[in-house]
N, C-alpha and C. Protein backbone atom coordinates (compact mmCIF):
# COMPACT_ATOMS: atom_id res chain seq x y z
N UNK A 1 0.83 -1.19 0.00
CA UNK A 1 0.00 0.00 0.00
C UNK A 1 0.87 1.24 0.00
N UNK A 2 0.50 2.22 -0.81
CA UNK A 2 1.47 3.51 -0.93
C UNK A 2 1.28 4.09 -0.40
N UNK A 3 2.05 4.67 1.04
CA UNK A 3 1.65 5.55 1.66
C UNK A 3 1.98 7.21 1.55
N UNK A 4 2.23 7.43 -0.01
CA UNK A 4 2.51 8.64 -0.62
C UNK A 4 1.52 9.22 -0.39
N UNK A 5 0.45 8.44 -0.63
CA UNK A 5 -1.12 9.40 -0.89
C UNK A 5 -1.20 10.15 0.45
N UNK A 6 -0.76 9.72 1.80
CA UNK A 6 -1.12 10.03 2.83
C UNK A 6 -0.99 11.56 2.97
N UNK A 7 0.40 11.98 2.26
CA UNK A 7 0.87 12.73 2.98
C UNK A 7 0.34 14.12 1.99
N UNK A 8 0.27 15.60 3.09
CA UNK A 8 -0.60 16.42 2.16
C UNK A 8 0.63 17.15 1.51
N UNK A 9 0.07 17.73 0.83
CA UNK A 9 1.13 18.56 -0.67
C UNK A 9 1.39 19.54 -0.29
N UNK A 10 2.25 20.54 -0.16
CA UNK A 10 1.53 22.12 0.48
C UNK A 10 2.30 22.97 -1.12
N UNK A 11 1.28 23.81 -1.23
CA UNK A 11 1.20 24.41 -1.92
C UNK A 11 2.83 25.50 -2.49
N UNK A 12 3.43 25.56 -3.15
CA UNK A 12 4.76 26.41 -2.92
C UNK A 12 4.05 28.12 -3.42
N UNK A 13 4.83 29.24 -3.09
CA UNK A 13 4.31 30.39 -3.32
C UNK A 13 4.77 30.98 -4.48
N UNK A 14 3.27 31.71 -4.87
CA UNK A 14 3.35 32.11 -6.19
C UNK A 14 2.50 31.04 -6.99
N UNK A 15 1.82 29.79 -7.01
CA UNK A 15 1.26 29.22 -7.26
C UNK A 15 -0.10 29.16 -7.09
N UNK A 16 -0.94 29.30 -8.24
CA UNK A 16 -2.54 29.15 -8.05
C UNK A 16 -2.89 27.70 -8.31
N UNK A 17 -3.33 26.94 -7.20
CA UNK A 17 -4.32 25.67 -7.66
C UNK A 17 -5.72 25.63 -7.34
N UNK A 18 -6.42 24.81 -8.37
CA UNK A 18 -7.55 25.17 -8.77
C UNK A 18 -8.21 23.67 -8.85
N UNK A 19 -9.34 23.09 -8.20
CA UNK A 19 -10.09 22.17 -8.60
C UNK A 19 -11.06 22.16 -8.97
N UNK A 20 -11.14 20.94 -10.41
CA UNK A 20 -12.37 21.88 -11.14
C UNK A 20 -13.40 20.12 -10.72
N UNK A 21 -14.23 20.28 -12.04
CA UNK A 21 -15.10 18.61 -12.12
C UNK A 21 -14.65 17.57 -11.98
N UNK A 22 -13.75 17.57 -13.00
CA UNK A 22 -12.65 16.28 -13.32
C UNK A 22 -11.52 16.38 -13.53
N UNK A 23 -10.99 17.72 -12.87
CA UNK A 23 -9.30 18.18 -13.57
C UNK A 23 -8.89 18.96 -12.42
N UNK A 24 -7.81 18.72 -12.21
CA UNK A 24 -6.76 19.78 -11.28
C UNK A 24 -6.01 20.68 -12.35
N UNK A 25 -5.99 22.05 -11.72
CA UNK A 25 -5.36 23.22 -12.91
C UNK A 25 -4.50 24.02 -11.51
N UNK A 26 -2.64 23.76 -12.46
CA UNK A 26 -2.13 24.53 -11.52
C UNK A 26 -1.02 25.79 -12.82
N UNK A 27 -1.44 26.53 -11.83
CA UNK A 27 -0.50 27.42 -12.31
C UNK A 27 0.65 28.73 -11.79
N UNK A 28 1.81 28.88 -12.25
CA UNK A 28 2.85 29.43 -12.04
C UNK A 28 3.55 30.41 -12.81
N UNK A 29 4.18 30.47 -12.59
CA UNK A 29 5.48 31.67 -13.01
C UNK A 29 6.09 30.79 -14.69
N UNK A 30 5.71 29.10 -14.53
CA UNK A 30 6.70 28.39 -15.63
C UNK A 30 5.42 28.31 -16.44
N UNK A 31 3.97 28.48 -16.26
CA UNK A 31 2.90 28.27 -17.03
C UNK A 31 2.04 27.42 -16.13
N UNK A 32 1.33 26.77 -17.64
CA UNK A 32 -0.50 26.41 -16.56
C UNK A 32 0.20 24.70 -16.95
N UNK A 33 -0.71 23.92 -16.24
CA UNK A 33 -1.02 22.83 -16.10
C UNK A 33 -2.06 21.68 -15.70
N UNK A 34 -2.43 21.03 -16.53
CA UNK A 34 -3.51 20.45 -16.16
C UNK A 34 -3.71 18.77 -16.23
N UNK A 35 -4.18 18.23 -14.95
CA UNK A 35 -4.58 16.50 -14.82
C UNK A 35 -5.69 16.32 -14.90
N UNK A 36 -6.26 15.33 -15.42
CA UNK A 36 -7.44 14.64 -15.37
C UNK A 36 -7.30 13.47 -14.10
N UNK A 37 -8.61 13.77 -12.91
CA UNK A 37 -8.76 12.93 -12.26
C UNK A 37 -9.31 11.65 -12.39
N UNK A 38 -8.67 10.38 -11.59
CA UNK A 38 -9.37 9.31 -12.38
C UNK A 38 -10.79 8.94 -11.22
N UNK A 39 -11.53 8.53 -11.76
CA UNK A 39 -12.74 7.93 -11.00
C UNK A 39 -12.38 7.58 -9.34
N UNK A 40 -13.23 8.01 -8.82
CA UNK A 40 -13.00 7.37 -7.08
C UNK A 40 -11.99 8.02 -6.36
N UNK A 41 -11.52 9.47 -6.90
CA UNK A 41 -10.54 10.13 -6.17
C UNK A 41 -11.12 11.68 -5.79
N UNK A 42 -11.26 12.69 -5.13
CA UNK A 42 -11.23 13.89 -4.68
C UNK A 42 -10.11 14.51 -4.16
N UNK A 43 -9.85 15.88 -4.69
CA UNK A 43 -8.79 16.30 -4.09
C UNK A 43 -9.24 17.72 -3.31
N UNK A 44 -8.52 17.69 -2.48
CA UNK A 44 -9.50 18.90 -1.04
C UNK A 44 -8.27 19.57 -0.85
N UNK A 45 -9.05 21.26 -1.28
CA UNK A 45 -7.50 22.14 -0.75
C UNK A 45 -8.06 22.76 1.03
N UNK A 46 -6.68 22.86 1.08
CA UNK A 46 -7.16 23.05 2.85
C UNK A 46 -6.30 24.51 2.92
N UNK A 47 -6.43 25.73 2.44
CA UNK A 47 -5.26 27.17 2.59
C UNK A 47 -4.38 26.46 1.70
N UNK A 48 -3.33 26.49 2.46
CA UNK A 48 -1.91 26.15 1.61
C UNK A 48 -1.83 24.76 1.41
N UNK A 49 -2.71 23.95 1.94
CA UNK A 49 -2.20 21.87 1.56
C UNK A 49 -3.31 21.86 0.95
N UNK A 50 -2.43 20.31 -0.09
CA UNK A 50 -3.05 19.64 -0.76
C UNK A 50 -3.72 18.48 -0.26
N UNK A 51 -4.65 17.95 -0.16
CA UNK A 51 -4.79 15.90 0.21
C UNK A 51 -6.05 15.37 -1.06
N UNK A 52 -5.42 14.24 -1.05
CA UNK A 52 -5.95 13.12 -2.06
C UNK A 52 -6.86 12.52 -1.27
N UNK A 53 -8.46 12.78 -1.53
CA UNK A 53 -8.97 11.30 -0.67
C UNK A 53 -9.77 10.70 -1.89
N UNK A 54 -10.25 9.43 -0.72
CA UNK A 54 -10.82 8.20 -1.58
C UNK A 54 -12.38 8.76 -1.41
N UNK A 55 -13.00 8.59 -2.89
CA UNK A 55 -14.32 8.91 -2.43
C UNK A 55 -15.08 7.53 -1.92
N UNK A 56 -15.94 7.89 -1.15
CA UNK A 56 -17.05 7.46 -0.29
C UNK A 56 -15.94 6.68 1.14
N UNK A 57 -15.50 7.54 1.43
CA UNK A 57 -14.53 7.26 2.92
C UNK A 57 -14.15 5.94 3.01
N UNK A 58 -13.93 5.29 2.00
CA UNK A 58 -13.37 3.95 2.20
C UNK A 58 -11.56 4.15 2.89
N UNK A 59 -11.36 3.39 3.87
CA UNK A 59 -9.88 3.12 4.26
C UNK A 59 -8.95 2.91 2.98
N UNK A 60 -7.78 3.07 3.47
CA UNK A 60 -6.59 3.16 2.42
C UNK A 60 -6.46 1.52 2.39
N UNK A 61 -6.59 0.97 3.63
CA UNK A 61 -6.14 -0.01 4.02
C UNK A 61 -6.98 -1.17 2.98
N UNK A 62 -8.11 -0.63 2.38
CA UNK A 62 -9.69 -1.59 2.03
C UNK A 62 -9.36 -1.21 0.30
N UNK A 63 -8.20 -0.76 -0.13
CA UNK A 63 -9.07 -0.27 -1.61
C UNK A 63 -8.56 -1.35 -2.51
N UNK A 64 -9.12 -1.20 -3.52
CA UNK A 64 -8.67 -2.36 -4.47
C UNK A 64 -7.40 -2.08 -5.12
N UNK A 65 -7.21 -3.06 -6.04
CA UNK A 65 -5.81 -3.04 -6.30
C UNK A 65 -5.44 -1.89 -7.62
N UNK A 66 -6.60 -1.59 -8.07
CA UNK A 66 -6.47 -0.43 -9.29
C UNK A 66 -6.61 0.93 -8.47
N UNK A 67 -7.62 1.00 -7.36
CA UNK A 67 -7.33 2.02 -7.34
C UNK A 67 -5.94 2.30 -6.20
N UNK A 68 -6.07 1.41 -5.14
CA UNK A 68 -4.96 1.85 -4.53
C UNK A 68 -3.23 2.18 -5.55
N UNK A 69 -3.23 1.53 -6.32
CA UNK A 69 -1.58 1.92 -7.45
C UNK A 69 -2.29 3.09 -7.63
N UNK A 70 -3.60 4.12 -8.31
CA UNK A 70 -3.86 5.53 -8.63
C UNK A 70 -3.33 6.15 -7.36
N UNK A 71 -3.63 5.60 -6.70
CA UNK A 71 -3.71 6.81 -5.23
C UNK A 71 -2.39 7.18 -5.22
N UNK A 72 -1.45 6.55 -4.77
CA UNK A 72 -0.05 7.33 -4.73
C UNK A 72 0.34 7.85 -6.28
N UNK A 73 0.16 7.21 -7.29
CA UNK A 73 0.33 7.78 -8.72
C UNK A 73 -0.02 9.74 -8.67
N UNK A 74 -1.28 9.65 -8.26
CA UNK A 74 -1.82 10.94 -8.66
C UNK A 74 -1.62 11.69 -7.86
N UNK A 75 -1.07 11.77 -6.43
CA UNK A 75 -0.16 12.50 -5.58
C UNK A 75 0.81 12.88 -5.86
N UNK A 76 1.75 11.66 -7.14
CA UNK A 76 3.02 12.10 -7.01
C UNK A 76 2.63 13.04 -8.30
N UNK A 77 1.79 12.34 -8.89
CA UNK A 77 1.39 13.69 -10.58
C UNK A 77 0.94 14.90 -9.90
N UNK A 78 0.52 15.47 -9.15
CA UNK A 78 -0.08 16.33 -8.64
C UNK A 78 1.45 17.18 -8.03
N UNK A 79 2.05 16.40 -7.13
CA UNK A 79 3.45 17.07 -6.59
C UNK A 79 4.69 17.85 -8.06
N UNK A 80 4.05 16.94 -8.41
CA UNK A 80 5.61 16.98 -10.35
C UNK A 80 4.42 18.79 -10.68
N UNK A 81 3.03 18.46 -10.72
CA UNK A 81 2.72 19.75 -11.75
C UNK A 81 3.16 20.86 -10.73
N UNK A 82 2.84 20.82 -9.15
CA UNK A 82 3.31 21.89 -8.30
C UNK A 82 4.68 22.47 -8.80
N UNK A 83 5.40 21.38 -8.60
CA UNK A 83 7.21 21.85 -8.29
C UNK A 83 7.10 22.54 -10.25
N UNK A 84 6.42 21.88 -10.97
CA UNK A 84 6.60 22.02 -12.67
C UNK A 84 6.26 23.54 -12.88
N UNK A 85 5.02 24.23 -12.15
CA UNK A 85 5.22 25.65 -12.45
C UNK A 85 5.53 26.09 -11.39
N UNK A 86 6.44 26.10 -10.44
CA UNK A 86 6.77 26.65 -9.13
C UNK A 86 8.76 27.30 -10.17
N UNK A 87 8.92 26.04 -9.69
CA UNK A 87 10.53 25.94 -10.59
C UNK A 87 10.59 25.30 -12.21
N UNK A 88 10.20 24.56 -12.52
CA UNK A 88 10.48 23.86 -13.43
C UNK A 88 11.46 22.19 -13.50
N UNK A 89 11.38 21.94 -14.93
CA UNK A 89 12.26 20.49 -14.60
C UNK A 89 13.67 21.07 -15.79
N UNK A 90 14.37 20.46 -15.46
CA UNK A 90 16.01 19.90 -16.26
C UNK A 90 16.30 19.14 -16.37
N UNK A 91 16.89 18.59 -17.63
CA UNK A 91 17.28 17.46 -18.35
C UNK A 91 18.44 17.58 -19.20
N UNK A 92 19.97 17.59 -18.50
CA UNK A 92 21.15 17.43 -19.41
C UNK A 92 21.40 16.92 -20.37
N UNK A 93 21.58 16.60 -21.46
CA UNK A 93 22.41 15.94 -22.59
C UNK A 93 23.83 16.42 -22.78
N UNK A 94 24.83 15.08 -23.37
CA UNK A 94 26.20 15.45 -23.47
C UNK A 94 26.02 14.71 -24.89
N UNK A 95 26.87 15.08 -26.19
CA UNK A 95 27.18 14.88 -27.34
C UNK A 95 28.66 14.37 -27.35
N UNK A 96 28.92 13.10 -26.95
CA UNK A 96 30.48 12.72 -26.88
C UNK A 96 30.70 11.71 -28.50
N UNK A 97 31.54 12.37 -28.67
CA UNK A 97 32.02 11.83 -30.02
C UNK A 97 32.76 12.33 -31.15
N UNK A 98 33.82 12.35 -31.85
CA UNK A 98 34.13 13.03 -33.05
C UNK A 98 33.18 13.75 -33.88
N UNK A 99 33.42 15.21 -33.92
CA UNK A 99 31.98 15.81 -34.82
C UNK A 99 30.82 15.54 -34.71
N UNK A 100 30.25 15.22 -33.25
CA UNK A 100 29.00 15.18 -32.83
C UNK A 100 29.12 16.63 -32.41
N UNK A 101 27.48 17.52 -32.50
CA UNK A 101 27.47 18.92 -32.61
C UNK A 101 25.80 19.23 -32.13
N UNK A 102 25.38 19.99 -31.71
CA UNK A 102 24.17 20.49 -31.60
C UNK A 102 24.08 21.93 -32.03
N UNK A 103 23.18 21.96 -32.59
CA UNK A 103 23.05 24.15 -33.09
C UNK A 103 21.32 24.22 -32.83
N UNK A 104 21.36 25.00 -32.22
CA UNK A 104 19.38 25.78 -32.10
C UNK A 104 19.40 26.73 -33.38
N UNK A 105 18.17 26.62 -33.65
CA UNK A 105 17.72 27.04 -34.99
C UNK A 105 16.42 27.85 -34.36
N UNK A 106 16.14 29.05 -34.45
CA UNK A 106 15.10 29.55 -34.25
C UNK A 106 14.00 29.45 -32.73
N UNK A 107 15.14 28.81 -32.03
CA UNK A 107 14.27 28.58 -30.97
C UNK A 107 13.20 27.21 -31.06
N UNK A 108 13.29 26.62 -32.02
CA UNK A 108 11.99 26.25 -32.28
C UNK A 108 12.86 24.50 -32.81
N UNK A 109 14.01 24.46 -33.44
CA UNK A 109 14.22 23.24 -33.48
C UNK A 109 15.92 22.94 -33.52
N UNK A 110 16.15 21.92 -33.49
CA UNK A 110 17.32 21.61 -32.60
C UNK A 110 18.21 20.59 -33.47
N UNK A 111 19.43 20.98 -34.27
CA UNK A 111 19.97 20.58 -35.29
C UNK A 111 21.06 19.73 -34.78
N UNK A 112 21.24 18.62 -35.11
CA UNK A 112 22.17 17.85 -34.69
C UNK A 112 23.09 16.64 -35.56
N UNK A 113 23.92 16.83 -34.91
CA UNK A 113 25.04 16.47 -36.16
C UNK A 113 25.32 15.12 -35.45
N UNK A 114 24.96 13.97 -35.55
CA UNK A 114 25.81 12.62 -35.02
C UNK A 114 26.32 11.48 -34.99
N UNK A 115 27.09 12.33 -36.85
CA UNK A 115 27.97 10.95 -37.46
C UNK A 115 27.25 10.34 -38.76
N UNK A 116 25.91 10.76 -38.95
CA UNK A 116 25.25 10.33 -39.74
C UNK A 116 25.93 11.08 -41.14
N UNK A 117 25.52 10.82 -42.25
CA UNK A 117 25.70 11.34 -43.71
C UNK A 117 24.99 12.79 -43.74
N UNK A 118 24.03 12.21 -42.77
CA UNK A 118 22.97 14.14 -42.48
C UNK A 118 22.63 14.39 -41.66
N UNK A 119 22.28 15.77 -41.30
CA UNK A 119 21.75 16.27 -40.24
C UNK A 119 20.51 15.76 -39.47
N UNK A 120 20.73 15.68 -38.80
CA UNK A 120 18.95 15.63 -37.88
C UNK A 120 18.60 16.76 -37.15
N UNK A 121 17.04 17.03 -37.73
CA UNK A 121 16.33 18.59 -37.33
C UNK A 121 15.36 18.02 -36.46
N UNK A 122 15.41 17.72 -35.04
CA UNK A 122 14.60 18.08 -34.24
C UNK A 122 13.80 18.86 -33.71
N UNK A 123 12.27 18.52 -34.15
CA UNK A 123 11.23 19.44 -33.78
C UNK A 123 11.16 19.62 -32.09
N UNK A 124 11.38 21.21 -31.58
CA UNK A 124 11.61 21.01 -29.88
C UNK A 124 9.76 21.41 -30.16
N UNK A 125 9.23 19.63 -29.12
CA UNK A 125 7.99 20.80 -28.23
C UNK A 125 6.86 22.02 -27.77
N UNK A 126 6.21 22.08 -28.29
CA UNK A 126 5.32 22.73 -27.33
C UNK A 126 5.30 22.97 -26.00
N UNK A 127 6.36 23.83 -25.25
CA UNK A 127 6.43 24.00 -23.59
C UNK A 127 7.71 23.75 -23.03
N UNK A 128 8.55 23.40 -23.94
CA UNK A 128 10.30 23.12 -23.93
C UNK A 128 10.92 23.96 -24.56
N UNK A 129 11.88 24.20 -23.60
CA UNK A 129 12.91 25.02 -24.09
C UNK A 129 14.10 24.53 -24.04
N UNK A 130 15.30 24.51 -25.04
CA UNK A 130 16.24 24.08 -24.66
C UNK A 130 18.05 25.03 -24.80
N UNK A 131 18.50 24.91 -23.88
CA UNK A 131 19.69 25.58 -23.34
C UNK A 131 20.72 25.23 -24.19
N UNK A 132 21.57 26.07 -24.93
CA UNK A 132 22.83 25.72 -25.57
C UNK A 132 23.84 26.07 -24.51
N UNK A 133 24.69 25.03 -23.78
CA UNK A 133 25.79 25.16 -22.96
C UNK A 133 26.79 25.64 -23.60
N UNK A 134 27.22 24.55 -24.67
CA UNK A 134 28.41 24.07 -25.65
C UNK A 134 27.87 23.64 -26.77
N UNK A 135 28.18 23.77 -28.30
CA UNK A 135 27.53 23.02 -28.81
C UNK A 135 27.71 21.22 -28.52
N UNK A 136 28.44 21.19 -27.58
CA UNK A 136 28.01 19.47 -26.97
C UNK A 136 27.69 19.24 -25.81
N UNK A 137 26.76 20.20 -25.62
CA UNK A 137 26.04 20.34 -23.96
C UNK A 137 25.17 20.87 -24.41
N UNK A 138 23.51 20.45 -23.72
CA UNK A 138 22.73 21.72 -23.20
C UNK A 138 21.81 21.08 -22.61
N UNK A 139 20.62 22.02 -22.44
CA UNK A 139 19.95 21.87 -21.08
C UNK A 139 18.25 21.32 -21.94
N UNK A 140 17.55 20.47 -21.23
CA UNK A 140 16.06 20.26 -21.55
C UNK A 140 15.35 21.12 -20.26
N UNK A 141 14.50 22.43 -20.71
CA UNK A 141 13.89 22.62 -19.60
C UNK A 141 12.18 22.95 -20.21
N UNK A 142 11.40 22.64 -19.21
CA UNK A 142 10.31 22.82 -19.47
C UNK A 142 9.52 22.65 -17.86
N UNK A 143 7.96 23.15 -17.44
CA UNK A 143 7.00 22.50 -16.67
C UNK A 143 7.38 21.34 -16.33
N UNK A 144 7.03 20.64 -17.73
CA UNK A 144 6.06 19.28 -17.43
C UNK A 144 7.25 17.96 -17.72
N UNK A 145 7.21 17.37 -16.43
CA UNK A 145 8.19 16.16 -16.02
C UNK A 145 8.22 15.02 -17.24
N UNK A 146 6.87 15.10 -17.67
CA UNK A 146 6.53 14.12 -18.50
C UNK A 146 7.20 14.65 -19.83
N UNK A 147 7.04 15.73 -20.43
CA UNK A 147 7.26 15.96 -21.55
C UNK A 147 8.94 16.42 -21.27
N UNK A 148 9.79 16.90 -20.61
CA UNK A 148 11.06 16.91 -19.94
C UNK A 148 11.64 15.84 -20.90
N UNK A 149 10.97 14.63 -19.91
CA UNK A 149 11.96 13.35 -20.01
C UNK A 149 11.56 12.02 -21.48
N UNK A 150 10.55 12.49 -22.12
CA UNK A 150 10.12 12.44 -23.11
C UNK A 150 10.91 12.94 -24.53
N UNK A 151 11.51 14.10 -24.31
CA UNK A 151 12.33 15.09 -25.23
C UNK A 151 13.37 14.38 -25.24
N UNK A 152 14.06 14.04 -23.84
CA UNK A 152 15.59 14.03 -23.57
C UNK A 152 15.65 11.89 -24.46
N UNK A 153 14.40 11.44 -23.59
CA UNK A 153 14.70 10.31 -24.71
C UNK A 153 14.35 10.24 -25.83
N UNK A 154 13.73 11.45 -27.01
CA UNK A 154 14.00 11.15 -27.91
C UNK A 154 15.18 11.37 -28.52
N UNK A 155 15.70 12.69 -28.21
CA UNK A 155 17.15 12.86 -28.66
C UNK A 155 18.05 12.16 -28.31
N UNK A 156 17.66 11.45 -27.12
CA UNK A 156 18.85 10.24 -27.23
C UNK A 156 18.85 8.95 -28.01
N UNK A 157 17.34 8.69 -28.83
CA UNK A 157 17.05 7.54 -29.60
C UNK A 157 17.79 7.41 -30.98
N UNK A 158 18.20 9.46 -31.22
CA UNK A 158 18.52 8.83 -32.50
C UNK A 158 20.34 8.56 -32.66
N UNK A 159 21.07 8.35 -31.58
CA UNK A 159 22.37 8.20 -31.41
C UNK A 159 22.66 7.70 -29.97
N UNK A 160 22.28 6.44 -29.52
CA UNK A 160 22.62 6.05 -27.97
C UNK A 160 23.72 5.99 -27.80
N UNK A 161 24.65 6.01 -26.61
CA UNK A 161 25.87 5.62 -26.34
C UNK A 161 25.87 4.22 -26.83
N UNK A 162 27.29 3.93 -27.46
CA UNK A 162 27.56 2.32 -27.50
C UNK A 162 28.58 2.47 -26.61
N UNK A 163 28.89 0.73 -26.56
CA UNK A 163 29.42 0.14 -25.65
C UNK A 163 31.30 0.09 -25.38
N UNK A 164 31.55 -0.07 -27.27
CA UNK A 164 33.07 0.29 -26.83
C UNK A 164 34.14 1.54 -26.53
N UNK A 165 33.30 2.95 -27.89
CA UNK A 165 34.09 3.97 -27.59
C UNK A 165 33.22 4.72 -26.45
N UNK A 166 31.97 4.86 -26.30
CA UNK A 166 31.35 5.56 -25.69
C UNK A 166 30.70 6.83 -26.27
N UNK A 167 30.56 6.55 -27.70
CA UNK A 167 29.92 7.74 -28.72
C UNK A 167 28.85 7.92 -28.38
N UNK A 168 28.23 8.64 -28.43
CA UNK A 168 26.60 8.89 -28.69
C UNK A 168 26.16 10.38 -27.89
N UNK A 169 24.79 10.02 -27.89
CA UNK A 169 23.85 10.82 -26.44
C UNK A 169 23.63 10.52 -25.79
N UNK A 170 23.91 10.74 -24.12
CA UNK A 170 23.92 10.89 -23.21
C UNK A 170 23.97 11.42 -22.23
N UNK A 171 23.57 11.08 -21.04
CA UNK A 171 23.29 11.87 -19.85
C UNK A 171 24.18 12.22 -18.92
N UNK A 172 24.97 13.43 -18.42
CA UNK A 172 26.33 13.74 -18.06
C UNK A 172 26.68 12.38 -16.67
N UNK A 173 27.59 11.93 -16.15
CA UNK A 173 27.44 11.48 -14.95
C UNK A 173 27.01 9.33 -15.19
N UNK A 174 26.11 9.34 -16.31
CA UNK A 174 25.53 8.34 -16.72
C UNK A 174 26.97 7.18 -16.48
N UNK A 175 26.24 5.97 -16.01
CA UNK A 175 27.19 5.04 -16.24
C UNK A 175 26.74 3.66 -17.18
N UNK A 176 28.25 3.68 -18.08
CA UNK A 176 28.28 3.47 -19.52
C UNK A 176 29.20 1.82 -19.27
N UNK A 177 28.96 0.72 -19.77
CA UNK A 177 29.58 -0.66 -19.26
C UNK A 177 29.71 -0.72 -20.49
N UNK A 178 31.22 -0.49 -20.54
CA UNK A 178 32.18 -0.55 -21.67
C UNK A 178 32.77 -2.09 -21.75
N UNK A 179 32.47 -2.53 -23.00
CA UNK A 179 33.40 -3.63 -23.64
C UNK A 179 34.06 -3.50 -23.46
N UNK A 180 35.45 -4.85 -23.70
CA UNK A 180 36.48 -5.17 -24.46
C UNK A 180 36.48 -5.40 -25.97
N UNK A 181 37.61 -4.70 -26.50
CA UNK A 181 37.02 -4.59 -28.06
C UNK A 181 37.88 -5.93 -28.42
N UNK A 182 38.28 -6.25 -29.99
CA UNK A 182 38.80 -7.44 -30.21
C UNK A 182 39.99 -7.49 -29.52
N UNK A 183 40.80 -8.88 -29.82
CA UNK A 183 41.84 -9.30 -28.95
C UNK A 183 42.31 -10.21 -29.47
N UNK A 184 44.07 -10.51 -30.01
CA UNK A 184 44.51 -11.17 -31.01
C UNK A 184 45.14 -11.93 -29.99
């Protein structure tokens, strides 16, 4: 049993949350955000806290097995949209490799060079922004946790680290279980 749900949320400042029919709407300084609640849940603001209850006062201890996995789920979705327009999320990428390269284009899409015969033009997002460090660094930032870490693995789909030199995209810090290459 998850006892995430238990605990209440408190609100961070500068943040408006809002419960509507079937949707929680929060919003911040990073933008708006919005969940769909699933069946058999209420969420009750109390001033500054959040709490998740079960509708029709059933115990935590009594719920079934679908809804009890929602219950801590939608606490922790509910905590990600708080902190998402309070601060925001980040998501590093590193470009390790001979003439692996990244260039922003207009704000809007994300050109990358990685070994291929051609370029790859990545469309960035709706609600992402992304940071040029180096052109072999930069930053994924956006709200929403989901769409964050969504971005960061697609740009890493189209060049993963391999195993012997350690080329690709990847995540700074990441640990990489390097082969032995041949051996005469």
């Amino acid at each position: 049993m998850s006892r995430i749900g238990r605990i209440s949320l408190k609100i961070p400042a500068g943040v408006v949350f809002e419960v509507g029919q079937k949707e929680v709407i929060a919003t911040g300084s990073k933008g708006v955000l919005k969940n769909t609640l699933p069946n058999g849940f209420d969420v009750v603001v109390d001033g500054a806290s959040i709490n998740v209850i079960v509708q029709g006062g059933v115990k935590t201890s009594e719920l079934d097995k679908k809804t009890s996995s929602l219950y801590g789920t939608l606490c922790r979705n509910i905590s990600n949209m708080l902190h998402g327009v309070a601060q925001g999320f980040e998501k590093k990428l590193e470009l390790v490799g001979v003439g692996y390269k990244a260039d922003l284009q207009n704000n809007s899409v994300l050109k990358l060079s990685l070994g291929y015969s051609h370029d790859i033009l990545y469309q960035i997002p709706e609600g992402i922004t992304i940071q040029m460090e180096k052109p072999t660094a930069f930053k994924i930032l956006g709200a929403n946790k989901q769409k964050v870490g969504q971005t960061a693995s697609e740009i890493i789909r189209y060049r993963p680290p391999e195993p012997y030199k350690g080329k690709g995209v990847r995540v700074p810090g990441q640990f990489l279980r390097m082969k032995e290459g041949k051996s005469k």
